[in-house]
Every structure is written in C-alpha cells, then in structure tokens.
N, C-alpha and C. Protein backbone atom coordinates (compact mmCIF):
# COMPACT_ATOMS: atom_id res chain seq x y z
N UNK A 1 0.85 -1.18 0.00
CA UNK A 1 0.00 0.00 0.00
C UNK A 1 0.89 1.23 0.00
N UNK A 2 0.60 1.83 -1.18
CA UNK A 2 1.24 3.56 -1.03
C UNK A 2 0.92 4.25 0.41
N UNK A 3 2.07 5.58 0.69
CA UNK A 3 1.93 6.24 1.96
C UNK A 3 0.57 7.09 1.71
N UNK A 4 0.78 7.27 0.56
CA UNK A 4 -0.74 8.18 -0.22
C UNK A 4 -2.27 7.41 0.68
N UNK A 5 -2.07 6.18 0.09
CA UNK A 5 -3.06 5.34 0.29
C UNK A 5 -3.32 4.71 1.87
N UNK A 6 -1.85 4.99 2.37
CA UNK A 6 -2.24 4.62 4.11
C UNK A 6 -2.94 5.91 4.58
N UNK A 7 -2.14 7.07 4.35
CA UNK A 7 -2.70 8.08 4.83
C UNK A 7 -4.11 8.34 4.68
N UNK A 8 -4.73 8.19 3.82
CA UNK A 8 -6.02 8.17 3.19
C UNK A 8 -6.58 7.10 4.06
N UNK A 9 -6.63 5.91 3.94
CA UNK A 9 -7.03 4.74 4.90
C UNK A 9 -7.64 5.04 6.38
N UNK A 10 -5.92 5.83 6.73
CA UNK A 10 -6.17 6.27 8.27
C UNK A 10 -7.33 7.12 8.60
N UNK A 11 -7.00 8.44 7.55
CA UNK A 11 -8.01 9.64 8.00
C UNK A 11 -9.34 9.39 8.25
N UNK A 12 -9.63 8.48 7.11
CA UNK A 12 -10.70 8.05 7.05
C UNK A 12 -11.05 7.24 8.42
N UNK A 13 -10.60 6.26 8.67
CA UNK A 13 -10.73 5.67 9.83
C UNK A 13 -10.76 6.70 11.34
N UNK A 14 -9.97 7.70 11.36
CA UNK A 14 -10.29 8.45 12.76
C UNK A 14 -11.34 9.37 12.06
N UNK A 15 -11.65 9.69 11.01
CA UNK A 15 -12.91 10.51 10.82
C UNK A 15 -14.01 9.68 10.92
N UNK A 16 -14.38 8.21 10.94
CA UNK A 16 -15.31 7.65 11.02
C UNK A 16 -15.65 7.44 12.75
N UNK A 17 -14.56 7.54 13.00
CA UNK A 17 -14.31 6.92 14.75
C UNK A 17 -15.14 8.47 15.66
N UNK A 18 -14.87 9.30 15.22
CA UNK A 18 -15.15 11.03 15.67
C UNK A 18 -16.16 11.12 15.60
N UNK A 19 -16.59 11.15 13.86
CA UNK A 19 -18.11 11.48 13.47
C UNK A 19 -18.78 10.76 13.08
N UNK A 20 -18.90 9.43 13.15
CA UNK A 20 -19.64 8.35 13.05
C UNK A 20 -19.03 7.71 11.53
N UNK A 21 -20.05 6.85 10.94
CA UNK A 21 -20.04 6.55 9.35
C UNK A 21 -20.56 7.35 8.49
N UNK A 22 -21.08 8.35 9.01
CA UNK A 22 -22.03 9.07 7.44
C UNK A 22 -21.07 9.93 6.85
N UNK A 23 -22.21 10.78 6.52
CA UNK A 23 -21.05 12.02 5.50
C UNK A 23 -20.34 12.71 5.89
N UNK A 24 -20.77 13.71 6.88
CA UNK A 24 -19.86 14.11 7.67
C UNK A 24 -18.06 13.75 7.76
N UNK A 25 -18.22 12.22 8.22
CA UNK A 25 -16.53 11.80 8.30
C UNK A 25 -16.13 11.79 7.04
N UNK A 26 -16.88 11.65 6.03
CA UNK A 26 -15.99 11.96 4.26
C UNK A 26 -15.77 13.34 4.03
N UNK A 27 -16.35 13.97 4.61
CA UNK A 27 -16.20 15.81 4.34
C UNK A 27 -14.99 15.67 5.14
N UNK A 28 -15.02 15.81 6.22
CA UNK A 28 -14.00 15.91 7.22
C UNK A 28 -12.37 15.31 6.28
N UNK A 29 -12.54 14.27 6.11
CA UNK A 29 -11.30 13.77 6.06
C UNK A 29 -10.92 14.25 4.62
N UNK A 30 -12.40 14.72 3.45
CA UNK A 30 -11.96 15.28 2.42
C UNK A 30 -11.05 16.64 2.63
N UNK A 31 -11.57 17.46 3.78
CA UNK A 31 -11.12 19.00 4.15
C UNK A 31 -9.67 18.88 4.62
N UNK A 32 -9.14 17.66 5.63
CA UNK A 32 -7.57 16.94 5.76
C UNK A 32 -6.88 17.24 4.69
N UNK A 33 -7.20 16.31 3.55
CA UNK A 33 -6.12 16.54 2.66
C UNK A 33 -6.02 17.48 1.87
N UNK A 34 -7.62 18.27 1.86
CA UNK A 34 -7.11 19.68 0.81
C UNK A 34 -6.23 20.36 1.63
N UNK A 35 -6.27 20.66 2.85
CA UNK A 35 -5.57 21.60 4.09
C UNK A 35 -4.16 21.02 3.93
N UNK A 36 -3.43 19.40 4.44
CA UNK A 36 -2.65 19.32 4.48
C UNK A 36 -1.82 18.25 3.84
N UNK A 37 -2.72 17.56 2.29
CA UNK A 37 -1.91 16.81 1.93
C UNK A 37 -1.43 15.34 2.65
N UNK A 38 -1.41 14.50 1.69
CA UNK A 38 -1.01 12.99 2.44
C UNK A 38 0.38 12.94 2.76
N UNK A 39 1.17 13.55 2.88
CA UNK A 39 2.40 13.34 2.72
C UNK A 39 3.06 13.28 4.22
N UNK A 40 2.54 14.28 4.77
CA UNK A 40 3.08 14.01 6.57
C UNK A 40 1.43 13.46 7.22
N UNK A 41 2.00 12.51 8.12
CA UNK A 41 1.32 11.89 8.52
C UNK A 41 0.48 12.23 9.51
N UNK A 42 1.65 12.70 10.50
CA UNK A 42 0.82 13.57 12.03
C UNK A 42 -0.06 14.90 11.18
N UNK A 43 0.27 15.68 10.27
CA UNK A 43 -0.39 16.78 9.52
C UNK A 43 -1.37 16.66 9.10
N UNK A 44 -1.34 15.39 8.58
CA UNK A 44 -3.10 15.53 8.27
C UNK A 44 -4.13 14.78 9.08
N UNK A 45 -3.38 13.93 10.02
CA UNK A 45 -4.20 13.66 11.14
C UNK A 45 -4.50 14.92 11.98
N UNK A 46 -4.11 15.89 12.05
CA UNK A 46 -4.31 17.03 12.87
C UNK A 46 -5.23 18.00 12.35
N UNK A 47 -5.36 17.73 11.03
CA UNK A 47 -5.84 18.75 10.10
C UNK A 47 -7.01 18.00 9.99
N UNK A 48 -7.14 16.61 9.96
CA UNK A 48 -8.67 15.78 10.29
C UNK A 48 -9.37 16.08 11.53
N UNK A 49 -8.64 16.11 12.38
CA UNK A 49 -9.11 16.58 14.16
C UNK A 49 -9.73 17.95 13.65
N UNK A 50 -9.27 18.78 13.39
CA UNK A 50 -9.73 20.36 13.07
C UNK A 50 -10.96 20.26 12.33
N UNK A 51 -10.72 19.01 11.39
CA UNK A 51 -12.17 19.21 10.34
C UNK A 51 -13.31 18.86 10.98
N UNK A 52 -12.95 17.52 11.78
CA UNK A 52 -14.18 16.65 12.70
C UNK A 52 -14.81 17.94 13.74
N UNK A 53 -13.89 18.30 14.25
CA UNK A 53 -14.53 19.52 15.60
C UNK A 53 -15.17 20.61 14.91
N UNK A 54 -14.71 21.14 13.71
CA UNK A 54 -15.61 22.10 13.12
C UNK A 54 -17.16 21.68 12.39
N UNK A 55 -16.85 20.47 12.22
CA UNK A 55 -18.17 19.62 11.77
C UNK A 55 -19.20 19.32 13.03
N UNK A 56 -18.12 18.79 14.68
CA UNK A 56 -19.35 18.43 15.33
C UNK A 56 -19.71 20.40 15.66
N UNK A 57 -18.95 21.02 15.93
CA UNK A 57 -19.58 22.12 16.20
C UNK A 57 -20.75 22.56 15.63
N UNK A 58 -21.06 22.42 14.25
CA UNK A 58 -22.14 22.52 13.50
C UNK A 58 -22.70 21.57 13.74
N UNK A 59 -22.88 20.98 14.50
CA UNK A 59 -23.95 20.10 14.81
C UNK A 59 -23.64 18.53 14.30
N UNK A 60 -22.83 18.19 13.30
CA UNK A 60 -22.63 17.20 12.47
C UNK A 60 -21.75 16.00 13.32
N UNK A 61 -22.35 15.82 14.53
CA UNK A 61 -21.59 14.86 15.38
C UNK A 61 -21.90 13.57 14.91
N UNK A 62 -21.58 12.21 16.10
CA UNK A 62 -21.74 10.76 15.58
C UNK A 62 -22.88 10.79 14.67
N UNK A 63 -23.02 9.87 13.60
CA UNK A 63 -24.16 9.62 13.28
C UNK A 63 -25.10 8.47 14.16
N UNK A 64 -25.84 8.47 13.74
CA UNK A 64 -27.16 7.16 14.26
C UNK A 64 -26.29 6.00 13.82
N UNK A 65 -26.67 5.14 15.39
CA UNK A 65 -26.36 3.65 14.90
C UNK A 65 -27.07 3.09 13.77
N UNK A 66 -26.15 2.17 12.70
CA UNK A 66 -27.02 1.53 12.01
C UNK A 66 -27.66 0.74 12.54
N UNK A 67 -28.73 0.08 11.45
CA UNK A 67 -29.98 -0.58 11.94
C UNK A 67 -29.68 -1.90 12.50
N UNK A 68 -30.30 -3.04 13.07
CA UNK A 68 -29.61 -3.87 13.61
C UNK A 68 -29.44 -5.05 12.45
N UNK A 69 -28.25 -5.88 12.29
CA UNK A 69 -28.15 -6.54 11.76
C UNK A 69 -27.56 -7.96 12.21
N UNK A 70 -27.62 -9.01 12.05
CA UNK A 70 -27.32 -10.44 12.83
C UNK A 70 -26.05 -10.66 12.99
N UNK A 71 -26.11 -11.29 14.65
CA UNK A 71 -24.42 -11.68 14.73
C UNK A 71 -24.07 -11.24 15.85
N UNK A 72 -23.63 -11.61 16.19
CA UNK A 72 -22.77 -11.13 17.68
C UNK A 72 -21.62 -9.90 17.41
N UNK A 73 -20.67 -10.24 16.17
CA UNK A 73 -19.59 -9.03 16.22
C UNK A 73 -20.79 -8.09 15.58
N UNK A 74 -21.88 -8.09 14.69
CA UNK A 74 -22.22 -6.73 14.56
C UNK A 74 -22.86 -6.23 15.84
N UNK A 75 -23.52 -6.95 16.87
CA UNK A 75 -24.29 -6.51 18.11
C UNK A 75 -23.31 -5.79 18.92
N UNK A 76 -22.00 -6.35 18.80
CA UNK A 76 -20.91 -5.70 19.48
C UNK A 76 -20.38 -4.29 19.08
N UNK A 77 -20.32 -4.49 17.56
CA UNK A 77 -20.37 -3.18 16.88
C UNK A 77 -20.73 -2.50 17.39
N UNK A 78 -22.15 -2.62 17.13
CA UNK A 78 -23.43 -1.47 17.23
C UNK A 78 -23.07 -1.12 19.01
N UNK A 79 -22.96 -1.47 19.73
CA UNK A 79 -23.03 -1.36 20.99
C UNK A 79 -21.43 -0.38 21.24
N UNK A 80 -20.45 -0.90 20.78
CA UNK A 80 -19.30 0.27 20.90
C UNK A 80 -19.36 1.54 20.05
N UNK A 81 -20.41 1.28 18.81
CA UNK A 81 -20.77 2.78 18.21
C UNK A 81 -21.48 3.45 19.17
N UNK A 82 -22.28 3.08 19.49
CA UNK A 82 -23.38 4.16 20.16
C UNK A 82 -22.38 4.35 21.80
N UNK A 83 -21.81 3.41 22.20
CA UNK A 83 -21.09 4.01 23.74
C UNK A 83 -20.13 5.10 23.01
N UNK A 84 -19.22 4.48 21.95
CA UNK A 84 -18.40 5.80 21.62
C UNK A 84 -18.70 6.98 21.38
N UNK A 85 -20.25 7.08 20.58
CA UNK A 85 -20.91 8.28 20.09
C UNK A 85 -21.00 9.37 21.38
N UNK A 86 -21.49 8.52 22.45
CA UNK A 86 -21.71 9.38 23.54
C UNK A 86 -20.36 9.96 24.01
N UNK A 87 -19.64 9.84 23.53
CA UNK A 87 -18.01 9.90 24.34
C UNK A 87 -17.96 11.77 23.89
N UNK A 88 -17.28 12.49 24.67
CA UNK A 88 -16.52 13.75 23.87
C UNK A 88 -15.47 13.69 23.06
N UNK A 89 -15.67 14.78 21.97
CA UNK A 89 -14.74 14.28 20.93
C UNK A 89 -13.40 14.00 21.00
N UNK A 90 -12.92 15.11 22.05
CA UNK A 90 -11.44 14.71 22.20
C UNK A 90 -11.27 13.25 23.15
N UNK A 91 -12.24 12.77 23.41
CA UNK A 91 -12.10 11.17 23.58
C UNK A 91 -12.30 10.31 22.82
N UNK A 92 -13.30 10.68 21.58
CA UNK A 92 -13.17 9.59 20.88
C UNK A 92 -11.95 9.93 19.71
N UNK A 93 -10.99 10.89 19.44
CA UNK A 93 -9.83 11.28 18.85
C UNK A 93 -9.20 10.45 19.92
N UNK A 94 -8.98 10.48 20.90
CA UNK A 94 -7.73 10.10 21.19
C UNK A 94 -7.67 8.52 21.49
N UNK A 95 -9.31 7.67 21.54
CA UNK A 95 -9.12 6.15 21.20
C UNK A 95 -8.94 5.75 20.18
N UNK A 96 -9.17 6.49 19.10
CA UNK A 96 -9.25 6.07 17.39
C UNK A 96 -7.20 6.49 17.22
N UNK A 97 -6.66 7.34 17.97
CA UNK A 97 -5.52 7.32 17.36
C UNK A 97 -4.61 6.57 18.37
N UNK A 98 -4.97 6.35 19.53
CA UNK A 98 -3.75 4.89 20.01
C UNK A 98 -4.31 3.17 19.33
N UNK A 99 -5.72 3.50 19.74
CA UNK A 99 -6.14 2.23 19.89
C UNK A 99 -6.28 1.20 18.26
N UNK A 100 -6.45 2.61 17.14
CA UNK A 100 -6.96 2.25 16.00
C UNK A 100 -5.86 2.47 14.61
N UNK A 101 -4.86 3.49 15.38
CA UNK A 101 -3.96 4.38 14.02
C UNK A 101 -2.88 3.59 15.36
N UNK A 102 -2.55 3.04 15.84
CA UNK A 102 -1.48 2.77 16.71
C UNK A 102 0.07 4.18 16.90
N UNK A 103 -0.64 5.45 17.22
CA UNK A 103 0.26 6.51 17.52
C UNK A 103 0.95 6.25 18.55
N UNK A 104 2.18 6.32 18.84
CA UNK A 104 3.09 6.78 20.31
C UNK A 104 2.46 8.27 20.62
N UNK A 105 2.56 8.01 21.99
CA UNK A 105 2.20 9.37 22.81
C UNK A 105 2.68 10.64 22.34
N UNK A 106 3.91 10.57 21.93
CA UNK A 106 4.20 11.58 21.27
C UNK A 106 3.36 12.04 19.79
N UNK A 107 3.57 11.16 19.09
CA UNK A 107 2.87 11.55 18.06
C UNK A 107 1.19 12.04 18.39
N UNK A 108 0.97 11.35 19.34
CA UNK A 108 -0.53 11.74 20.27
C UNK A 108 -0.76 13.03 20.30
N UNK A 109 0.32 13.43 20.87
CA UNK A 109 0.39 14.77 21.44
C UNK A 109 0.43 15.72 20.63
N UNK A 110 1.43 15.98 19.63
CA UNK A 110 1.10 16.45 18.45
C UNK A 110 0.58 16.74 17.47
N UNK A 111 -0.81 15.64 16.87
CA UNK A 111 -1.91 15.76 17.01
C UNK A 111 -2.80 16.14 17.14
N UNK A 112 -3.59 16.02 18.62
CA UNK A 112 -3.85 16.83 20.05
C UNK A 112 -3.50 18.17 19.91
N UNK A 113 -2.02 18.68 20.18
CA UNK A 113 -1.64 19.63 20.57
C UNK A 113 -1.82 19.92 21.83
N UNK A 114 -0.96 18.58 22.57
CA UNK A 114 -0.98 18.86 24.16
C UNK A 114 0.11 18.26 24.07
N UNK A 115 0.97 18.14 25.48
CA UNK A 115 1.96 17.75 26.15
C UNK A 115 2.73 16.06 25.82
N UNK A 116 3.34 15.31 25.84
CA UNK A 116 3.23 14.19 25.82
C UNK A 116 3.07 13.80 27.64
N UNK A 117 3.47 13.67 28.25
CA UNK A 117 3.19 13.55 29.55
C UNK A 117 1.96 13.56 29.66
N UNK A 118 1.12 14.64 29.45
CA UNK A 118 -0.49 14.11 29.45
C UNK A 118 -1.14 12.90 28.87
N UNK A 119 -0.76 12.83 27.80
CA UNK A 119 -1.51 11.80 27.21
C UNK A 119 -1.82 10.52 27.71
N UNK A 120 -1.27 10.10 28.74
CA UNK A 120 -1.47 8.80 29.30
C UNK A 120 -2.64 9.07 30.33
N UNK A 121 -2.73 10.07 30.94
CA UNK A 121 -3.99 10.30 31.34
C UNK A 121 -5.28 10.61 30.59
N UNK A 122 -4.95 11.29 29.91
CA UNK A 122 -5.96 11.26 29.17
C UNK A 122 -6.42 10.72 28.35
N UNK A 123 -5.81 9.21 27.99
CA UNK A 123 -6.17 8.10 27.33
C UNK A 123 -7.05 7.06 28.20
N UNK A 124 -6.40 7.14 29.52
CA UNK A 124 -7.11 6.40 30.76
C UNK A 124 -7.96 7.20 31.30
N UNK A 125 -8.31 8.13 31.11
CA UNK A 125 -10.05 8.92 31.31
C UNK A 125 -10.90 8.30 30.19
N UNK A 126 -10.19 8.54 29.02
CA UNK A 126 -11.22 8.03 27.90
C UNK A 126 -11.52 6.58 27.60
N UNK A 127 -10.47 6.21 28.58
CA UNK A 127 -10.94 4.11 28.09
C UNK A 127 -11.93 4.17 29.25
N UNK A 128 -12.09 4.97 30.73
CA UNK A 128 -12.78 4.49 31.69
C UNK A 128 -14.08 5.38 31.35
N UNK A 129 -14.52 5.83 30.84
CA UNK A 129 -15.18 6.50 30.21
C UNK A 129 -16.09 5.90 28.79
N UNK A 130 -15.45 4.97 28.32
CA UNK A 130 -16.19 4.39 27.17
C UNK A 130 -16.48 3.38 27.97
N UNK A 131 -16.17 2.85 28.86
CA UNK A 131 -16.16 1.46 29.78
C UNK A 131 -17.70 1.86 30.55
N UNK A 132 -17.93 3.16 31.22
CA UNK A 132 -18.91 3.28 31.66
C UNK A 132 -20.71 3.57 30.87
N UNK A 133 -19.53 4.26 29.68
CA UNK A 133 -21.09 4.02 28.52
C UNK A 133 -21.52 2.98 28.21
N UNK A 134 -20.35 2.01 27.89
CA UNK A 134 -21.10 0.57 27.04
C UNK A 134 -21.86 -0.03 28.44
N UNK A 135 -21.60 0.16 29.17
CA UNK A 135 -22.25 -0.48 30.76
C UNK A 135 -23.32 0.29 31.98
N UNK A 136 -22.92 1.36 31.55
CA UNK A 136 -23.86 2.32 32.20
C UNK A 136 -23.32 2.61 33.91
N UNK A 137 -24.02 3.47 34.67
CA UNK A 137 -23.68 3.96 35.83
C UNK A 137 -22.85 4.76 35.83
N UNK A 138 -21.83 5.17 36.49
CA UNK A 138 -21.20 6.10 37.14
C UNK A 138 -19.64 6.17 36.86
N UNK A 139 -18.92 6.79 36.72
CA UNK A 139 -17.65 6.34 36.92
C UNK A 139 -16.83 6.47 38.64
N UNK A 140 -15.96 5.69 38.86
CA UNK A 140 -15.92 6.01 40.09
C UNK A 140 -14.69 6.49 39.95
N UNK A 141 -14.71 7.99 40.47
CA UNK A 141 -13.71 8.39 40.70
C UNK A 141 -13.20 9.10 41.86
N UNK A 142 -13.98 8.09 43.19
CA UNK A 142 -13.52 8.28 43.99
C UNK A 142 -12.27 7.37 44.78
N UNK A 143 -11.97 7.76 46.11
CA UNK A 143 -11.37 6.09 46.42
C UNK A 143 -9.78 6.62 46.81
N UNK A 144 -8.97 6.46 46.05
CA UNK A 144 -7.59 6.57 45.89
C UNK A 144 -7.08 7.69 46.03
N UNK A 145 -5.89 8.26 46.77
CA UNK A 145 -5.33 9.11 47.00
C UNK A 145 -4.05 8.83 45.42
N UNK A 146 -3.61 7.84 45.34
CA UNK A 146 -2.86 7.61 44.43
C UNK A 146 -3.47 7.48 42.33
N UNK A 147 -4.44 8.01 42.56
CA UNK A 147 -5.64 7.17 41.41
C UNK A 147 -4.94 7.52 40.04
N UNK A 148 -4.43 9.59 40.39
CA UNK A 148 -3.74 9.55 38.92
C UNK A 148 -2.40 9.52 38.21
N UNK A 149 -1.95 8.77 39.45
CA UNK A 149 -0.74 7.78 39.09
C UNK A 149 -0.92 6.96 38.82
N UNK A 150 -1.77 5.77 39.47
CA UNK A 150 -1.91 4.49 38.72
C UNK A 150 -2.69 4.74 37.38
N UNK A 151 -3.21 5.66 36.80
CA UNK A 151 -3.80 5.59 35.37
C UNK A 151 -2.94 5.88 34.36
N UNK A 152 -2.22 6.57 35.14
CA UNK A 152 -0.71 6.90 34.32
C UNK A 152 -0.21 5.67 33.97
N UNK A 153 0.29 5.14 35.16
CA UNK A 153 1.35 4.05 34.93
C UNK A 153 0.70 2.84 34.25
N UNK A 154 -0.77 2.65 34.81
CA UNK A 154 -1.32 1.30 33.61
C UNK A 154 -1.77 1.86 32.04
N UNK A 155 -2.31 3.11 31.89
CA UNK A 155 -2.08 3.57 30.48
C UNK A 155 -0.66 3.25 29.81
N UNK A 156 0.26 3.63 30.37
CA UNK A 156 1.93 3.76 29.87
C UNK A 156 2.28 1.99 29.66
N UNK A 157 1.69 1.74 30.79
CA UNK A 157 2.20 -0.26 30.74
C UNK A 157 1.17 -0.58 29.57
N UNK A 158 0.18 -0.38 29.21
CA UNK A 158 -1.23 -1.25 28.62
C UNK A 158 -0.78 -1.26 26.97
N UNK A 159 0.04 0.84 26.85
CA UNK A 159 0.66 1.04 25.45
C UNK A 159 2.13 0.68 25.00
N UNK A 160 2.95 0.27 26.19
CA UNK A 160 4.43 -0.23 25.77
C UNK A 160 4.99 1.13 25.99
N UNK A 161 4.81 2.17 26.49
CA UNK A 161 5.22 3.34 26.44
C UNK A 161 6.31 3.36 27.60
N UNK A 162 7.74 4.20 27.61
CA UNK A 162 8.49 4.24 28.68
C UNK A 162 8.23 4.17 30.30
N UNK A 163 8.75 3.79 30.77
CA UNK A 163 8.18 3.95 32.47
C UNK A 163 9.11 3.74 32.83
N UNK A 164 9.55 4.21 34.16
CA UNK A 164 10.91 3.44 35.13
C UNK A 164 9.98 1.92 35.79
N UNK A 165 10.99 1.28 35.74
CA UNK A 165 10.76 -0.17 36.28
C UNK A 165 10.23 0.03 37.71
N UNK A 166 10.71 0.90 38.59
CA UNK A 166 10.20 1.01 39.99
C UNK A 166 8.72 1.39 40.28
N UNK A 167 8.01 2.16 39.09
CA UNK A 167 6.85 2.13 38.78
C UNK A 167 5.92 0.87 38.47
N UNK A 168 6.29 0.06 37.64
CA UNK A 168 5.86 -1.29 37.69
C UNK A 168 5.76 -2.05 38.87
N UNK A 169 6.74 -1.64 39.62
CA UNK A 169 6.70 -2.54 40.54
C UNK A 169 5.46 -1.82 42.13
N UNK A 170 5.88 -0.66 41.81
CA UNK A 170 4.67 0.20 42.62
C UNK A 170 3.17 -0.22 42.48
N UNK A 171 3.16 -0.33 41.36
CA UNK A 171 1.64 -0.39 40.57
C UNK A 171 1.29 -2.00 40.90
N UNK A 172 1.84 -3.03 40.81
CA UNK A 172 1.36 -4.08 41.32
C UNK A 172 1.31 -4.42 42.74
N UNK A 173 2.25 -3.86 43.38
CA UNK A 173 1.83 -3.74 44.99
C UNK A 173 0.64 -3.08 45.23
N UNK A 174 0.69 -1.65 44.91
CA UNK A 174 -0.67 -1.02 45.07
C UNK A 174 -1.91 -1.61 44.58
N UNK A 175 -2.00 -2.10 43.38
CA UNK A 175 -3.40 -3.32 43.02
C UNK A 175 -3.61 -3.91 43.66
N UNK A 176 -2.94 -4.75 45.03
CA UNK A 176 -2.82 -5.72 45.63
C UNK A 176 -3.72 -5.35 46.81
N UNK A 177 -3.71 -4.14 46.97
CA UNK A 177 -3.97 -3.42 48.22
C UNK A 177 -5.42 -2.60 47.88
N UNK A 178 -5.71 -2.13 46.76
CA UNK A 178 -6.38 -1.11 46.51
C UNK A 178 -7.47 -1.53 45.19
N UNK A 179 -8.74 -1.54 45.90
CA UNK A 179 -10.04 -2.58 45.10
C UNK A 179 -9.95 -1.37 43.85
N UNK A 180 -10.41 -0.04 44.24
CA UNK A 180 -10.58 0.79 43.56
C UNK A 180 -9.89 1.02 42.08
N UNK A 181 -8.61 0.92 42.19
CA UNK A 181 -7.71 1.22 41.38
C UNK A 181 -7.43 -0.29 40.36
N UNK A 182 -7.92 -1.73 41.44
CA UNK A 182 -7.46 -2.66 40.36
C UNK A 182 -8.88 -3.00 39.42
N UNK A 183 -10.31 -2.24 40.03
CA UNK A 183 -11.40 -2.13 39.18
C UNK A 183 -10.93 -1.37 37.70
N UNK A 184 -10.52 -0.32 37.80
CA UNK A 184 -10.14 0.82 37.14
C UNK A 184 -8.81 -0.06 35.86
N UNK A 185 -8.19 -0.93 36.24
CA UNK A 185 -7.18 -1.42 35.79
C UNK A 185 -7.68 -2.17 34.58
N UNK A 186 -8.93 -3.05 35.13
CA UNK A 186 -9.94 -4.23 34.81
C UNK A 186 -10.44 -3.38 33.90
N UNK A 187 -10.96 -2.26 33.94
CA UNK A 187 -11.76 -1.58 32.87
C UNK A 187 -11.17 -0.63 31.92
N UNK A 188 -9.83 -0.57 32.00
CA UNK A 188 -8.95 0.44 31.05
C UNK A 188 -8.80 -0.84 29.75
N UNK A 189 -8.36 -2.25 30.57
CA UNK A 189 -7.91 -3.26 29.57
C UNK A 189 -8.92 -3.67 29.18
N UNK A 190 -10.69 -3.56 29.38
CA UNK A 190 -11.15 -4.34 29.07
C UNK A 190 -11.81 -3.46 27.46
N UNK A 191 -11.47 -2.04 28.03
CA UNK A 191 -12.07 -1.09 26.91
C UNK A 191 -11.39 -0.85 25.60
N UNK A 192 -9.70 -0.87 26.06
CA UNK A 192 -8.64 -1.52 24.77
C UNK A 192 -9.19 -2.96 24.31
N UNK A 193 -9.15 -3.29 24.59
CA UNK A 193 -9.74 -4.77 24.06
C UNK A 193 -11.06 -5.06 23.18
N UNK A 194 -11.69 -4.38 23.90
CA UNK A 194 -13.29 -3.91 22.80
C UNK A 194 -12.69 -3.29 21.68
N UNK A 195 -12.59 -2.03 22.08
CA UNK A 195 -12.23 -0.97 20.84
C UNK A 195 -11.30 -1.46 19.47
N UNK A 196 -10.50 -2.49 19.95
CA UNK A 196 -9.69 -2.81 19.09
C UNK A 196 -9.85 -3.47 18.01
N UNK A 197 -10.56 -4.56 18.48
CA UNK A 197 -11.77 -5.38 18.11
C UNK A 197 -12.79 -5.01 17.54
N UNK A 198 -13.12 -3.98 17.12
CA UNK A 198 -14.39 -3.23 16.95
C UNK A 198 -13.91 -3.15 15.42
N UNK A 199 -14.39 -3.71 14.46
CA UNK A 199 -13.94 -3.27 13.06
C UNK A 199 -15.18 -2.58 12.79
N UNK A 200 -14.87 -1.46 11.86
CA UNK A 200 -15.36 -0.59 11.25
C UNK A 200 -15.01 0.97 11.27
C-alpha cells in the first residue's frame, strides 16, 4: 500500500471513529487533505481533528447507529458505536488514534496539541469513560489518593510506552492493596480490548 493510500485509509478511519459513518466523516477527512496533503502523517491527522470539531460544532456529530443486523460481532459493533458516540470528541480522537492508528504518545500529542506527559492520562479517562457508557452507571472516581498515578502508569504499561521499572513494581503492589484502582485497571484493559476489536 502507497503512503498516499495509508494516509487516506487512516483519516478516514479516525474521521469515522469522531463522526460516526455518514457524511460528515468523508467531508472531514476530504477538508484533511485539501488543508494538508497525504504526505506528513501527524499533519493531516491534525488537520482531520480540526475538520471533525468544526463539523461536530455545526452540529454534524456521531451519526445514528445503524440498523440492527445479525451476529454477535455486529451486536458488538453497534453497541461500541453508540457508547463511543456518547463519548466527547477529544475522547473519541484520542481512542481512534492509540487504539486504532497505533500513535506513540508523542505523536498523540502532536496531534492533540498537548503535552506528551499528558496523554497517558488522558487516554485512561477516555478508556474508563467508554467502559462506563457501554455499561452504564457512574464512573468512580472516587477512592484513591494515588488514582492519577496508577492511570498513568497502567495507560503507559497497557501502550508499551516508557516507564521506570520502579513504577511497575509500585503499581502491582498497590493493586494488591487497593479494590478501587485494580477495578479501574480491569476496565482500562477491558475497553482496549473492545475498541480494538471493533472493526469498522
């Protein structure tokens, strides 16, 4: 596959992930490459983010789940479209580009246009967060004095991303000890795991 043709592939794919399947995500990802061309990669993923947010701003957010169709992976489908739909956009951007475009944090960030250091949190807001749509209730974010460290450190472990080893080893003692945080653990991996899985 040409870089032309990955790039194209991708956009399309985080413009479908943002603004659902309809038209919208083809405008969007059409407005990407007039703006910035297939040629850099993070550029026109950034320039897709810009198109999607100016689209949901006008109103042109997820579309409607499609209609139901037989099968378990489409029931599954349909069920991570509509939890994702509910998601905010800069959450469903930032599961469609680790979980779906496989970005390093850095490239995340750039993107985004935030920090790399953030991004691990704010990837583990948005997996516990799609975790509570597809399931409903509350998120708990109470509990832990330590909570946004361990989302750090199991985001960073879940993506292969750098960590000092003494962190690893923190983070499994503390699970050991702390219901709260190894719920939270249970539902970061279980929401990578959906999402990933989720073709379309």
């Amino acid at each position: 596959m040409s870089t032309s043709n990955q790039a194209l592939d991708e956009v399309r794919t985080l413009c479908r992930r943002v603004l659902g399947a309809g038209p919208a995500a083809n405008e969007a990802a059409a407005r990407a490459f007039v703006e910035a061309g297939p040629n850099d990669r993070l550029a026109v993923l950034a320039a897709a983010l810009r198109a999607c947010d100016q689209l949901a701003t006008d109103g042109r957010g997820p579309s409607d789940v499609d209609s139901p169709s037989p099968g378990l992976a489409d029931a599954v489908a349909r069920e991570l479209a509509a939890a994702s739909a509910r998601l905010p956009a800069r959450q469903r951007s930032l599961l469609a580009l680790r979980e779906r475009l496989g970005l390093s944090y850095e490239e995340i960030a750039s993107v985004v246009g935030t920090d790399p250091p953030a991004v691990a949190s704010l990837l583990a807001q948005a997996r516990l967060q799609l975790r509570v749509e597809r399931r409903g209730g509350a998120s708990d974010a109470a509990g832990c004095e330590q909570r946004e460290r361990v989302l750090s450190i199991v985001a960073r472990r879940q993506d292969g991303e750098p960590r000092a080893p003494a962190d690893d080893d923190w983070l499994m003692d503390h699970l050991v000890v702390c219901r709260s945080c190894e719920e939270a653990h249970a539902a970061m991996l279980e929401s990578s795991v959906c999402y990933r899985a989720w073709q379309g």
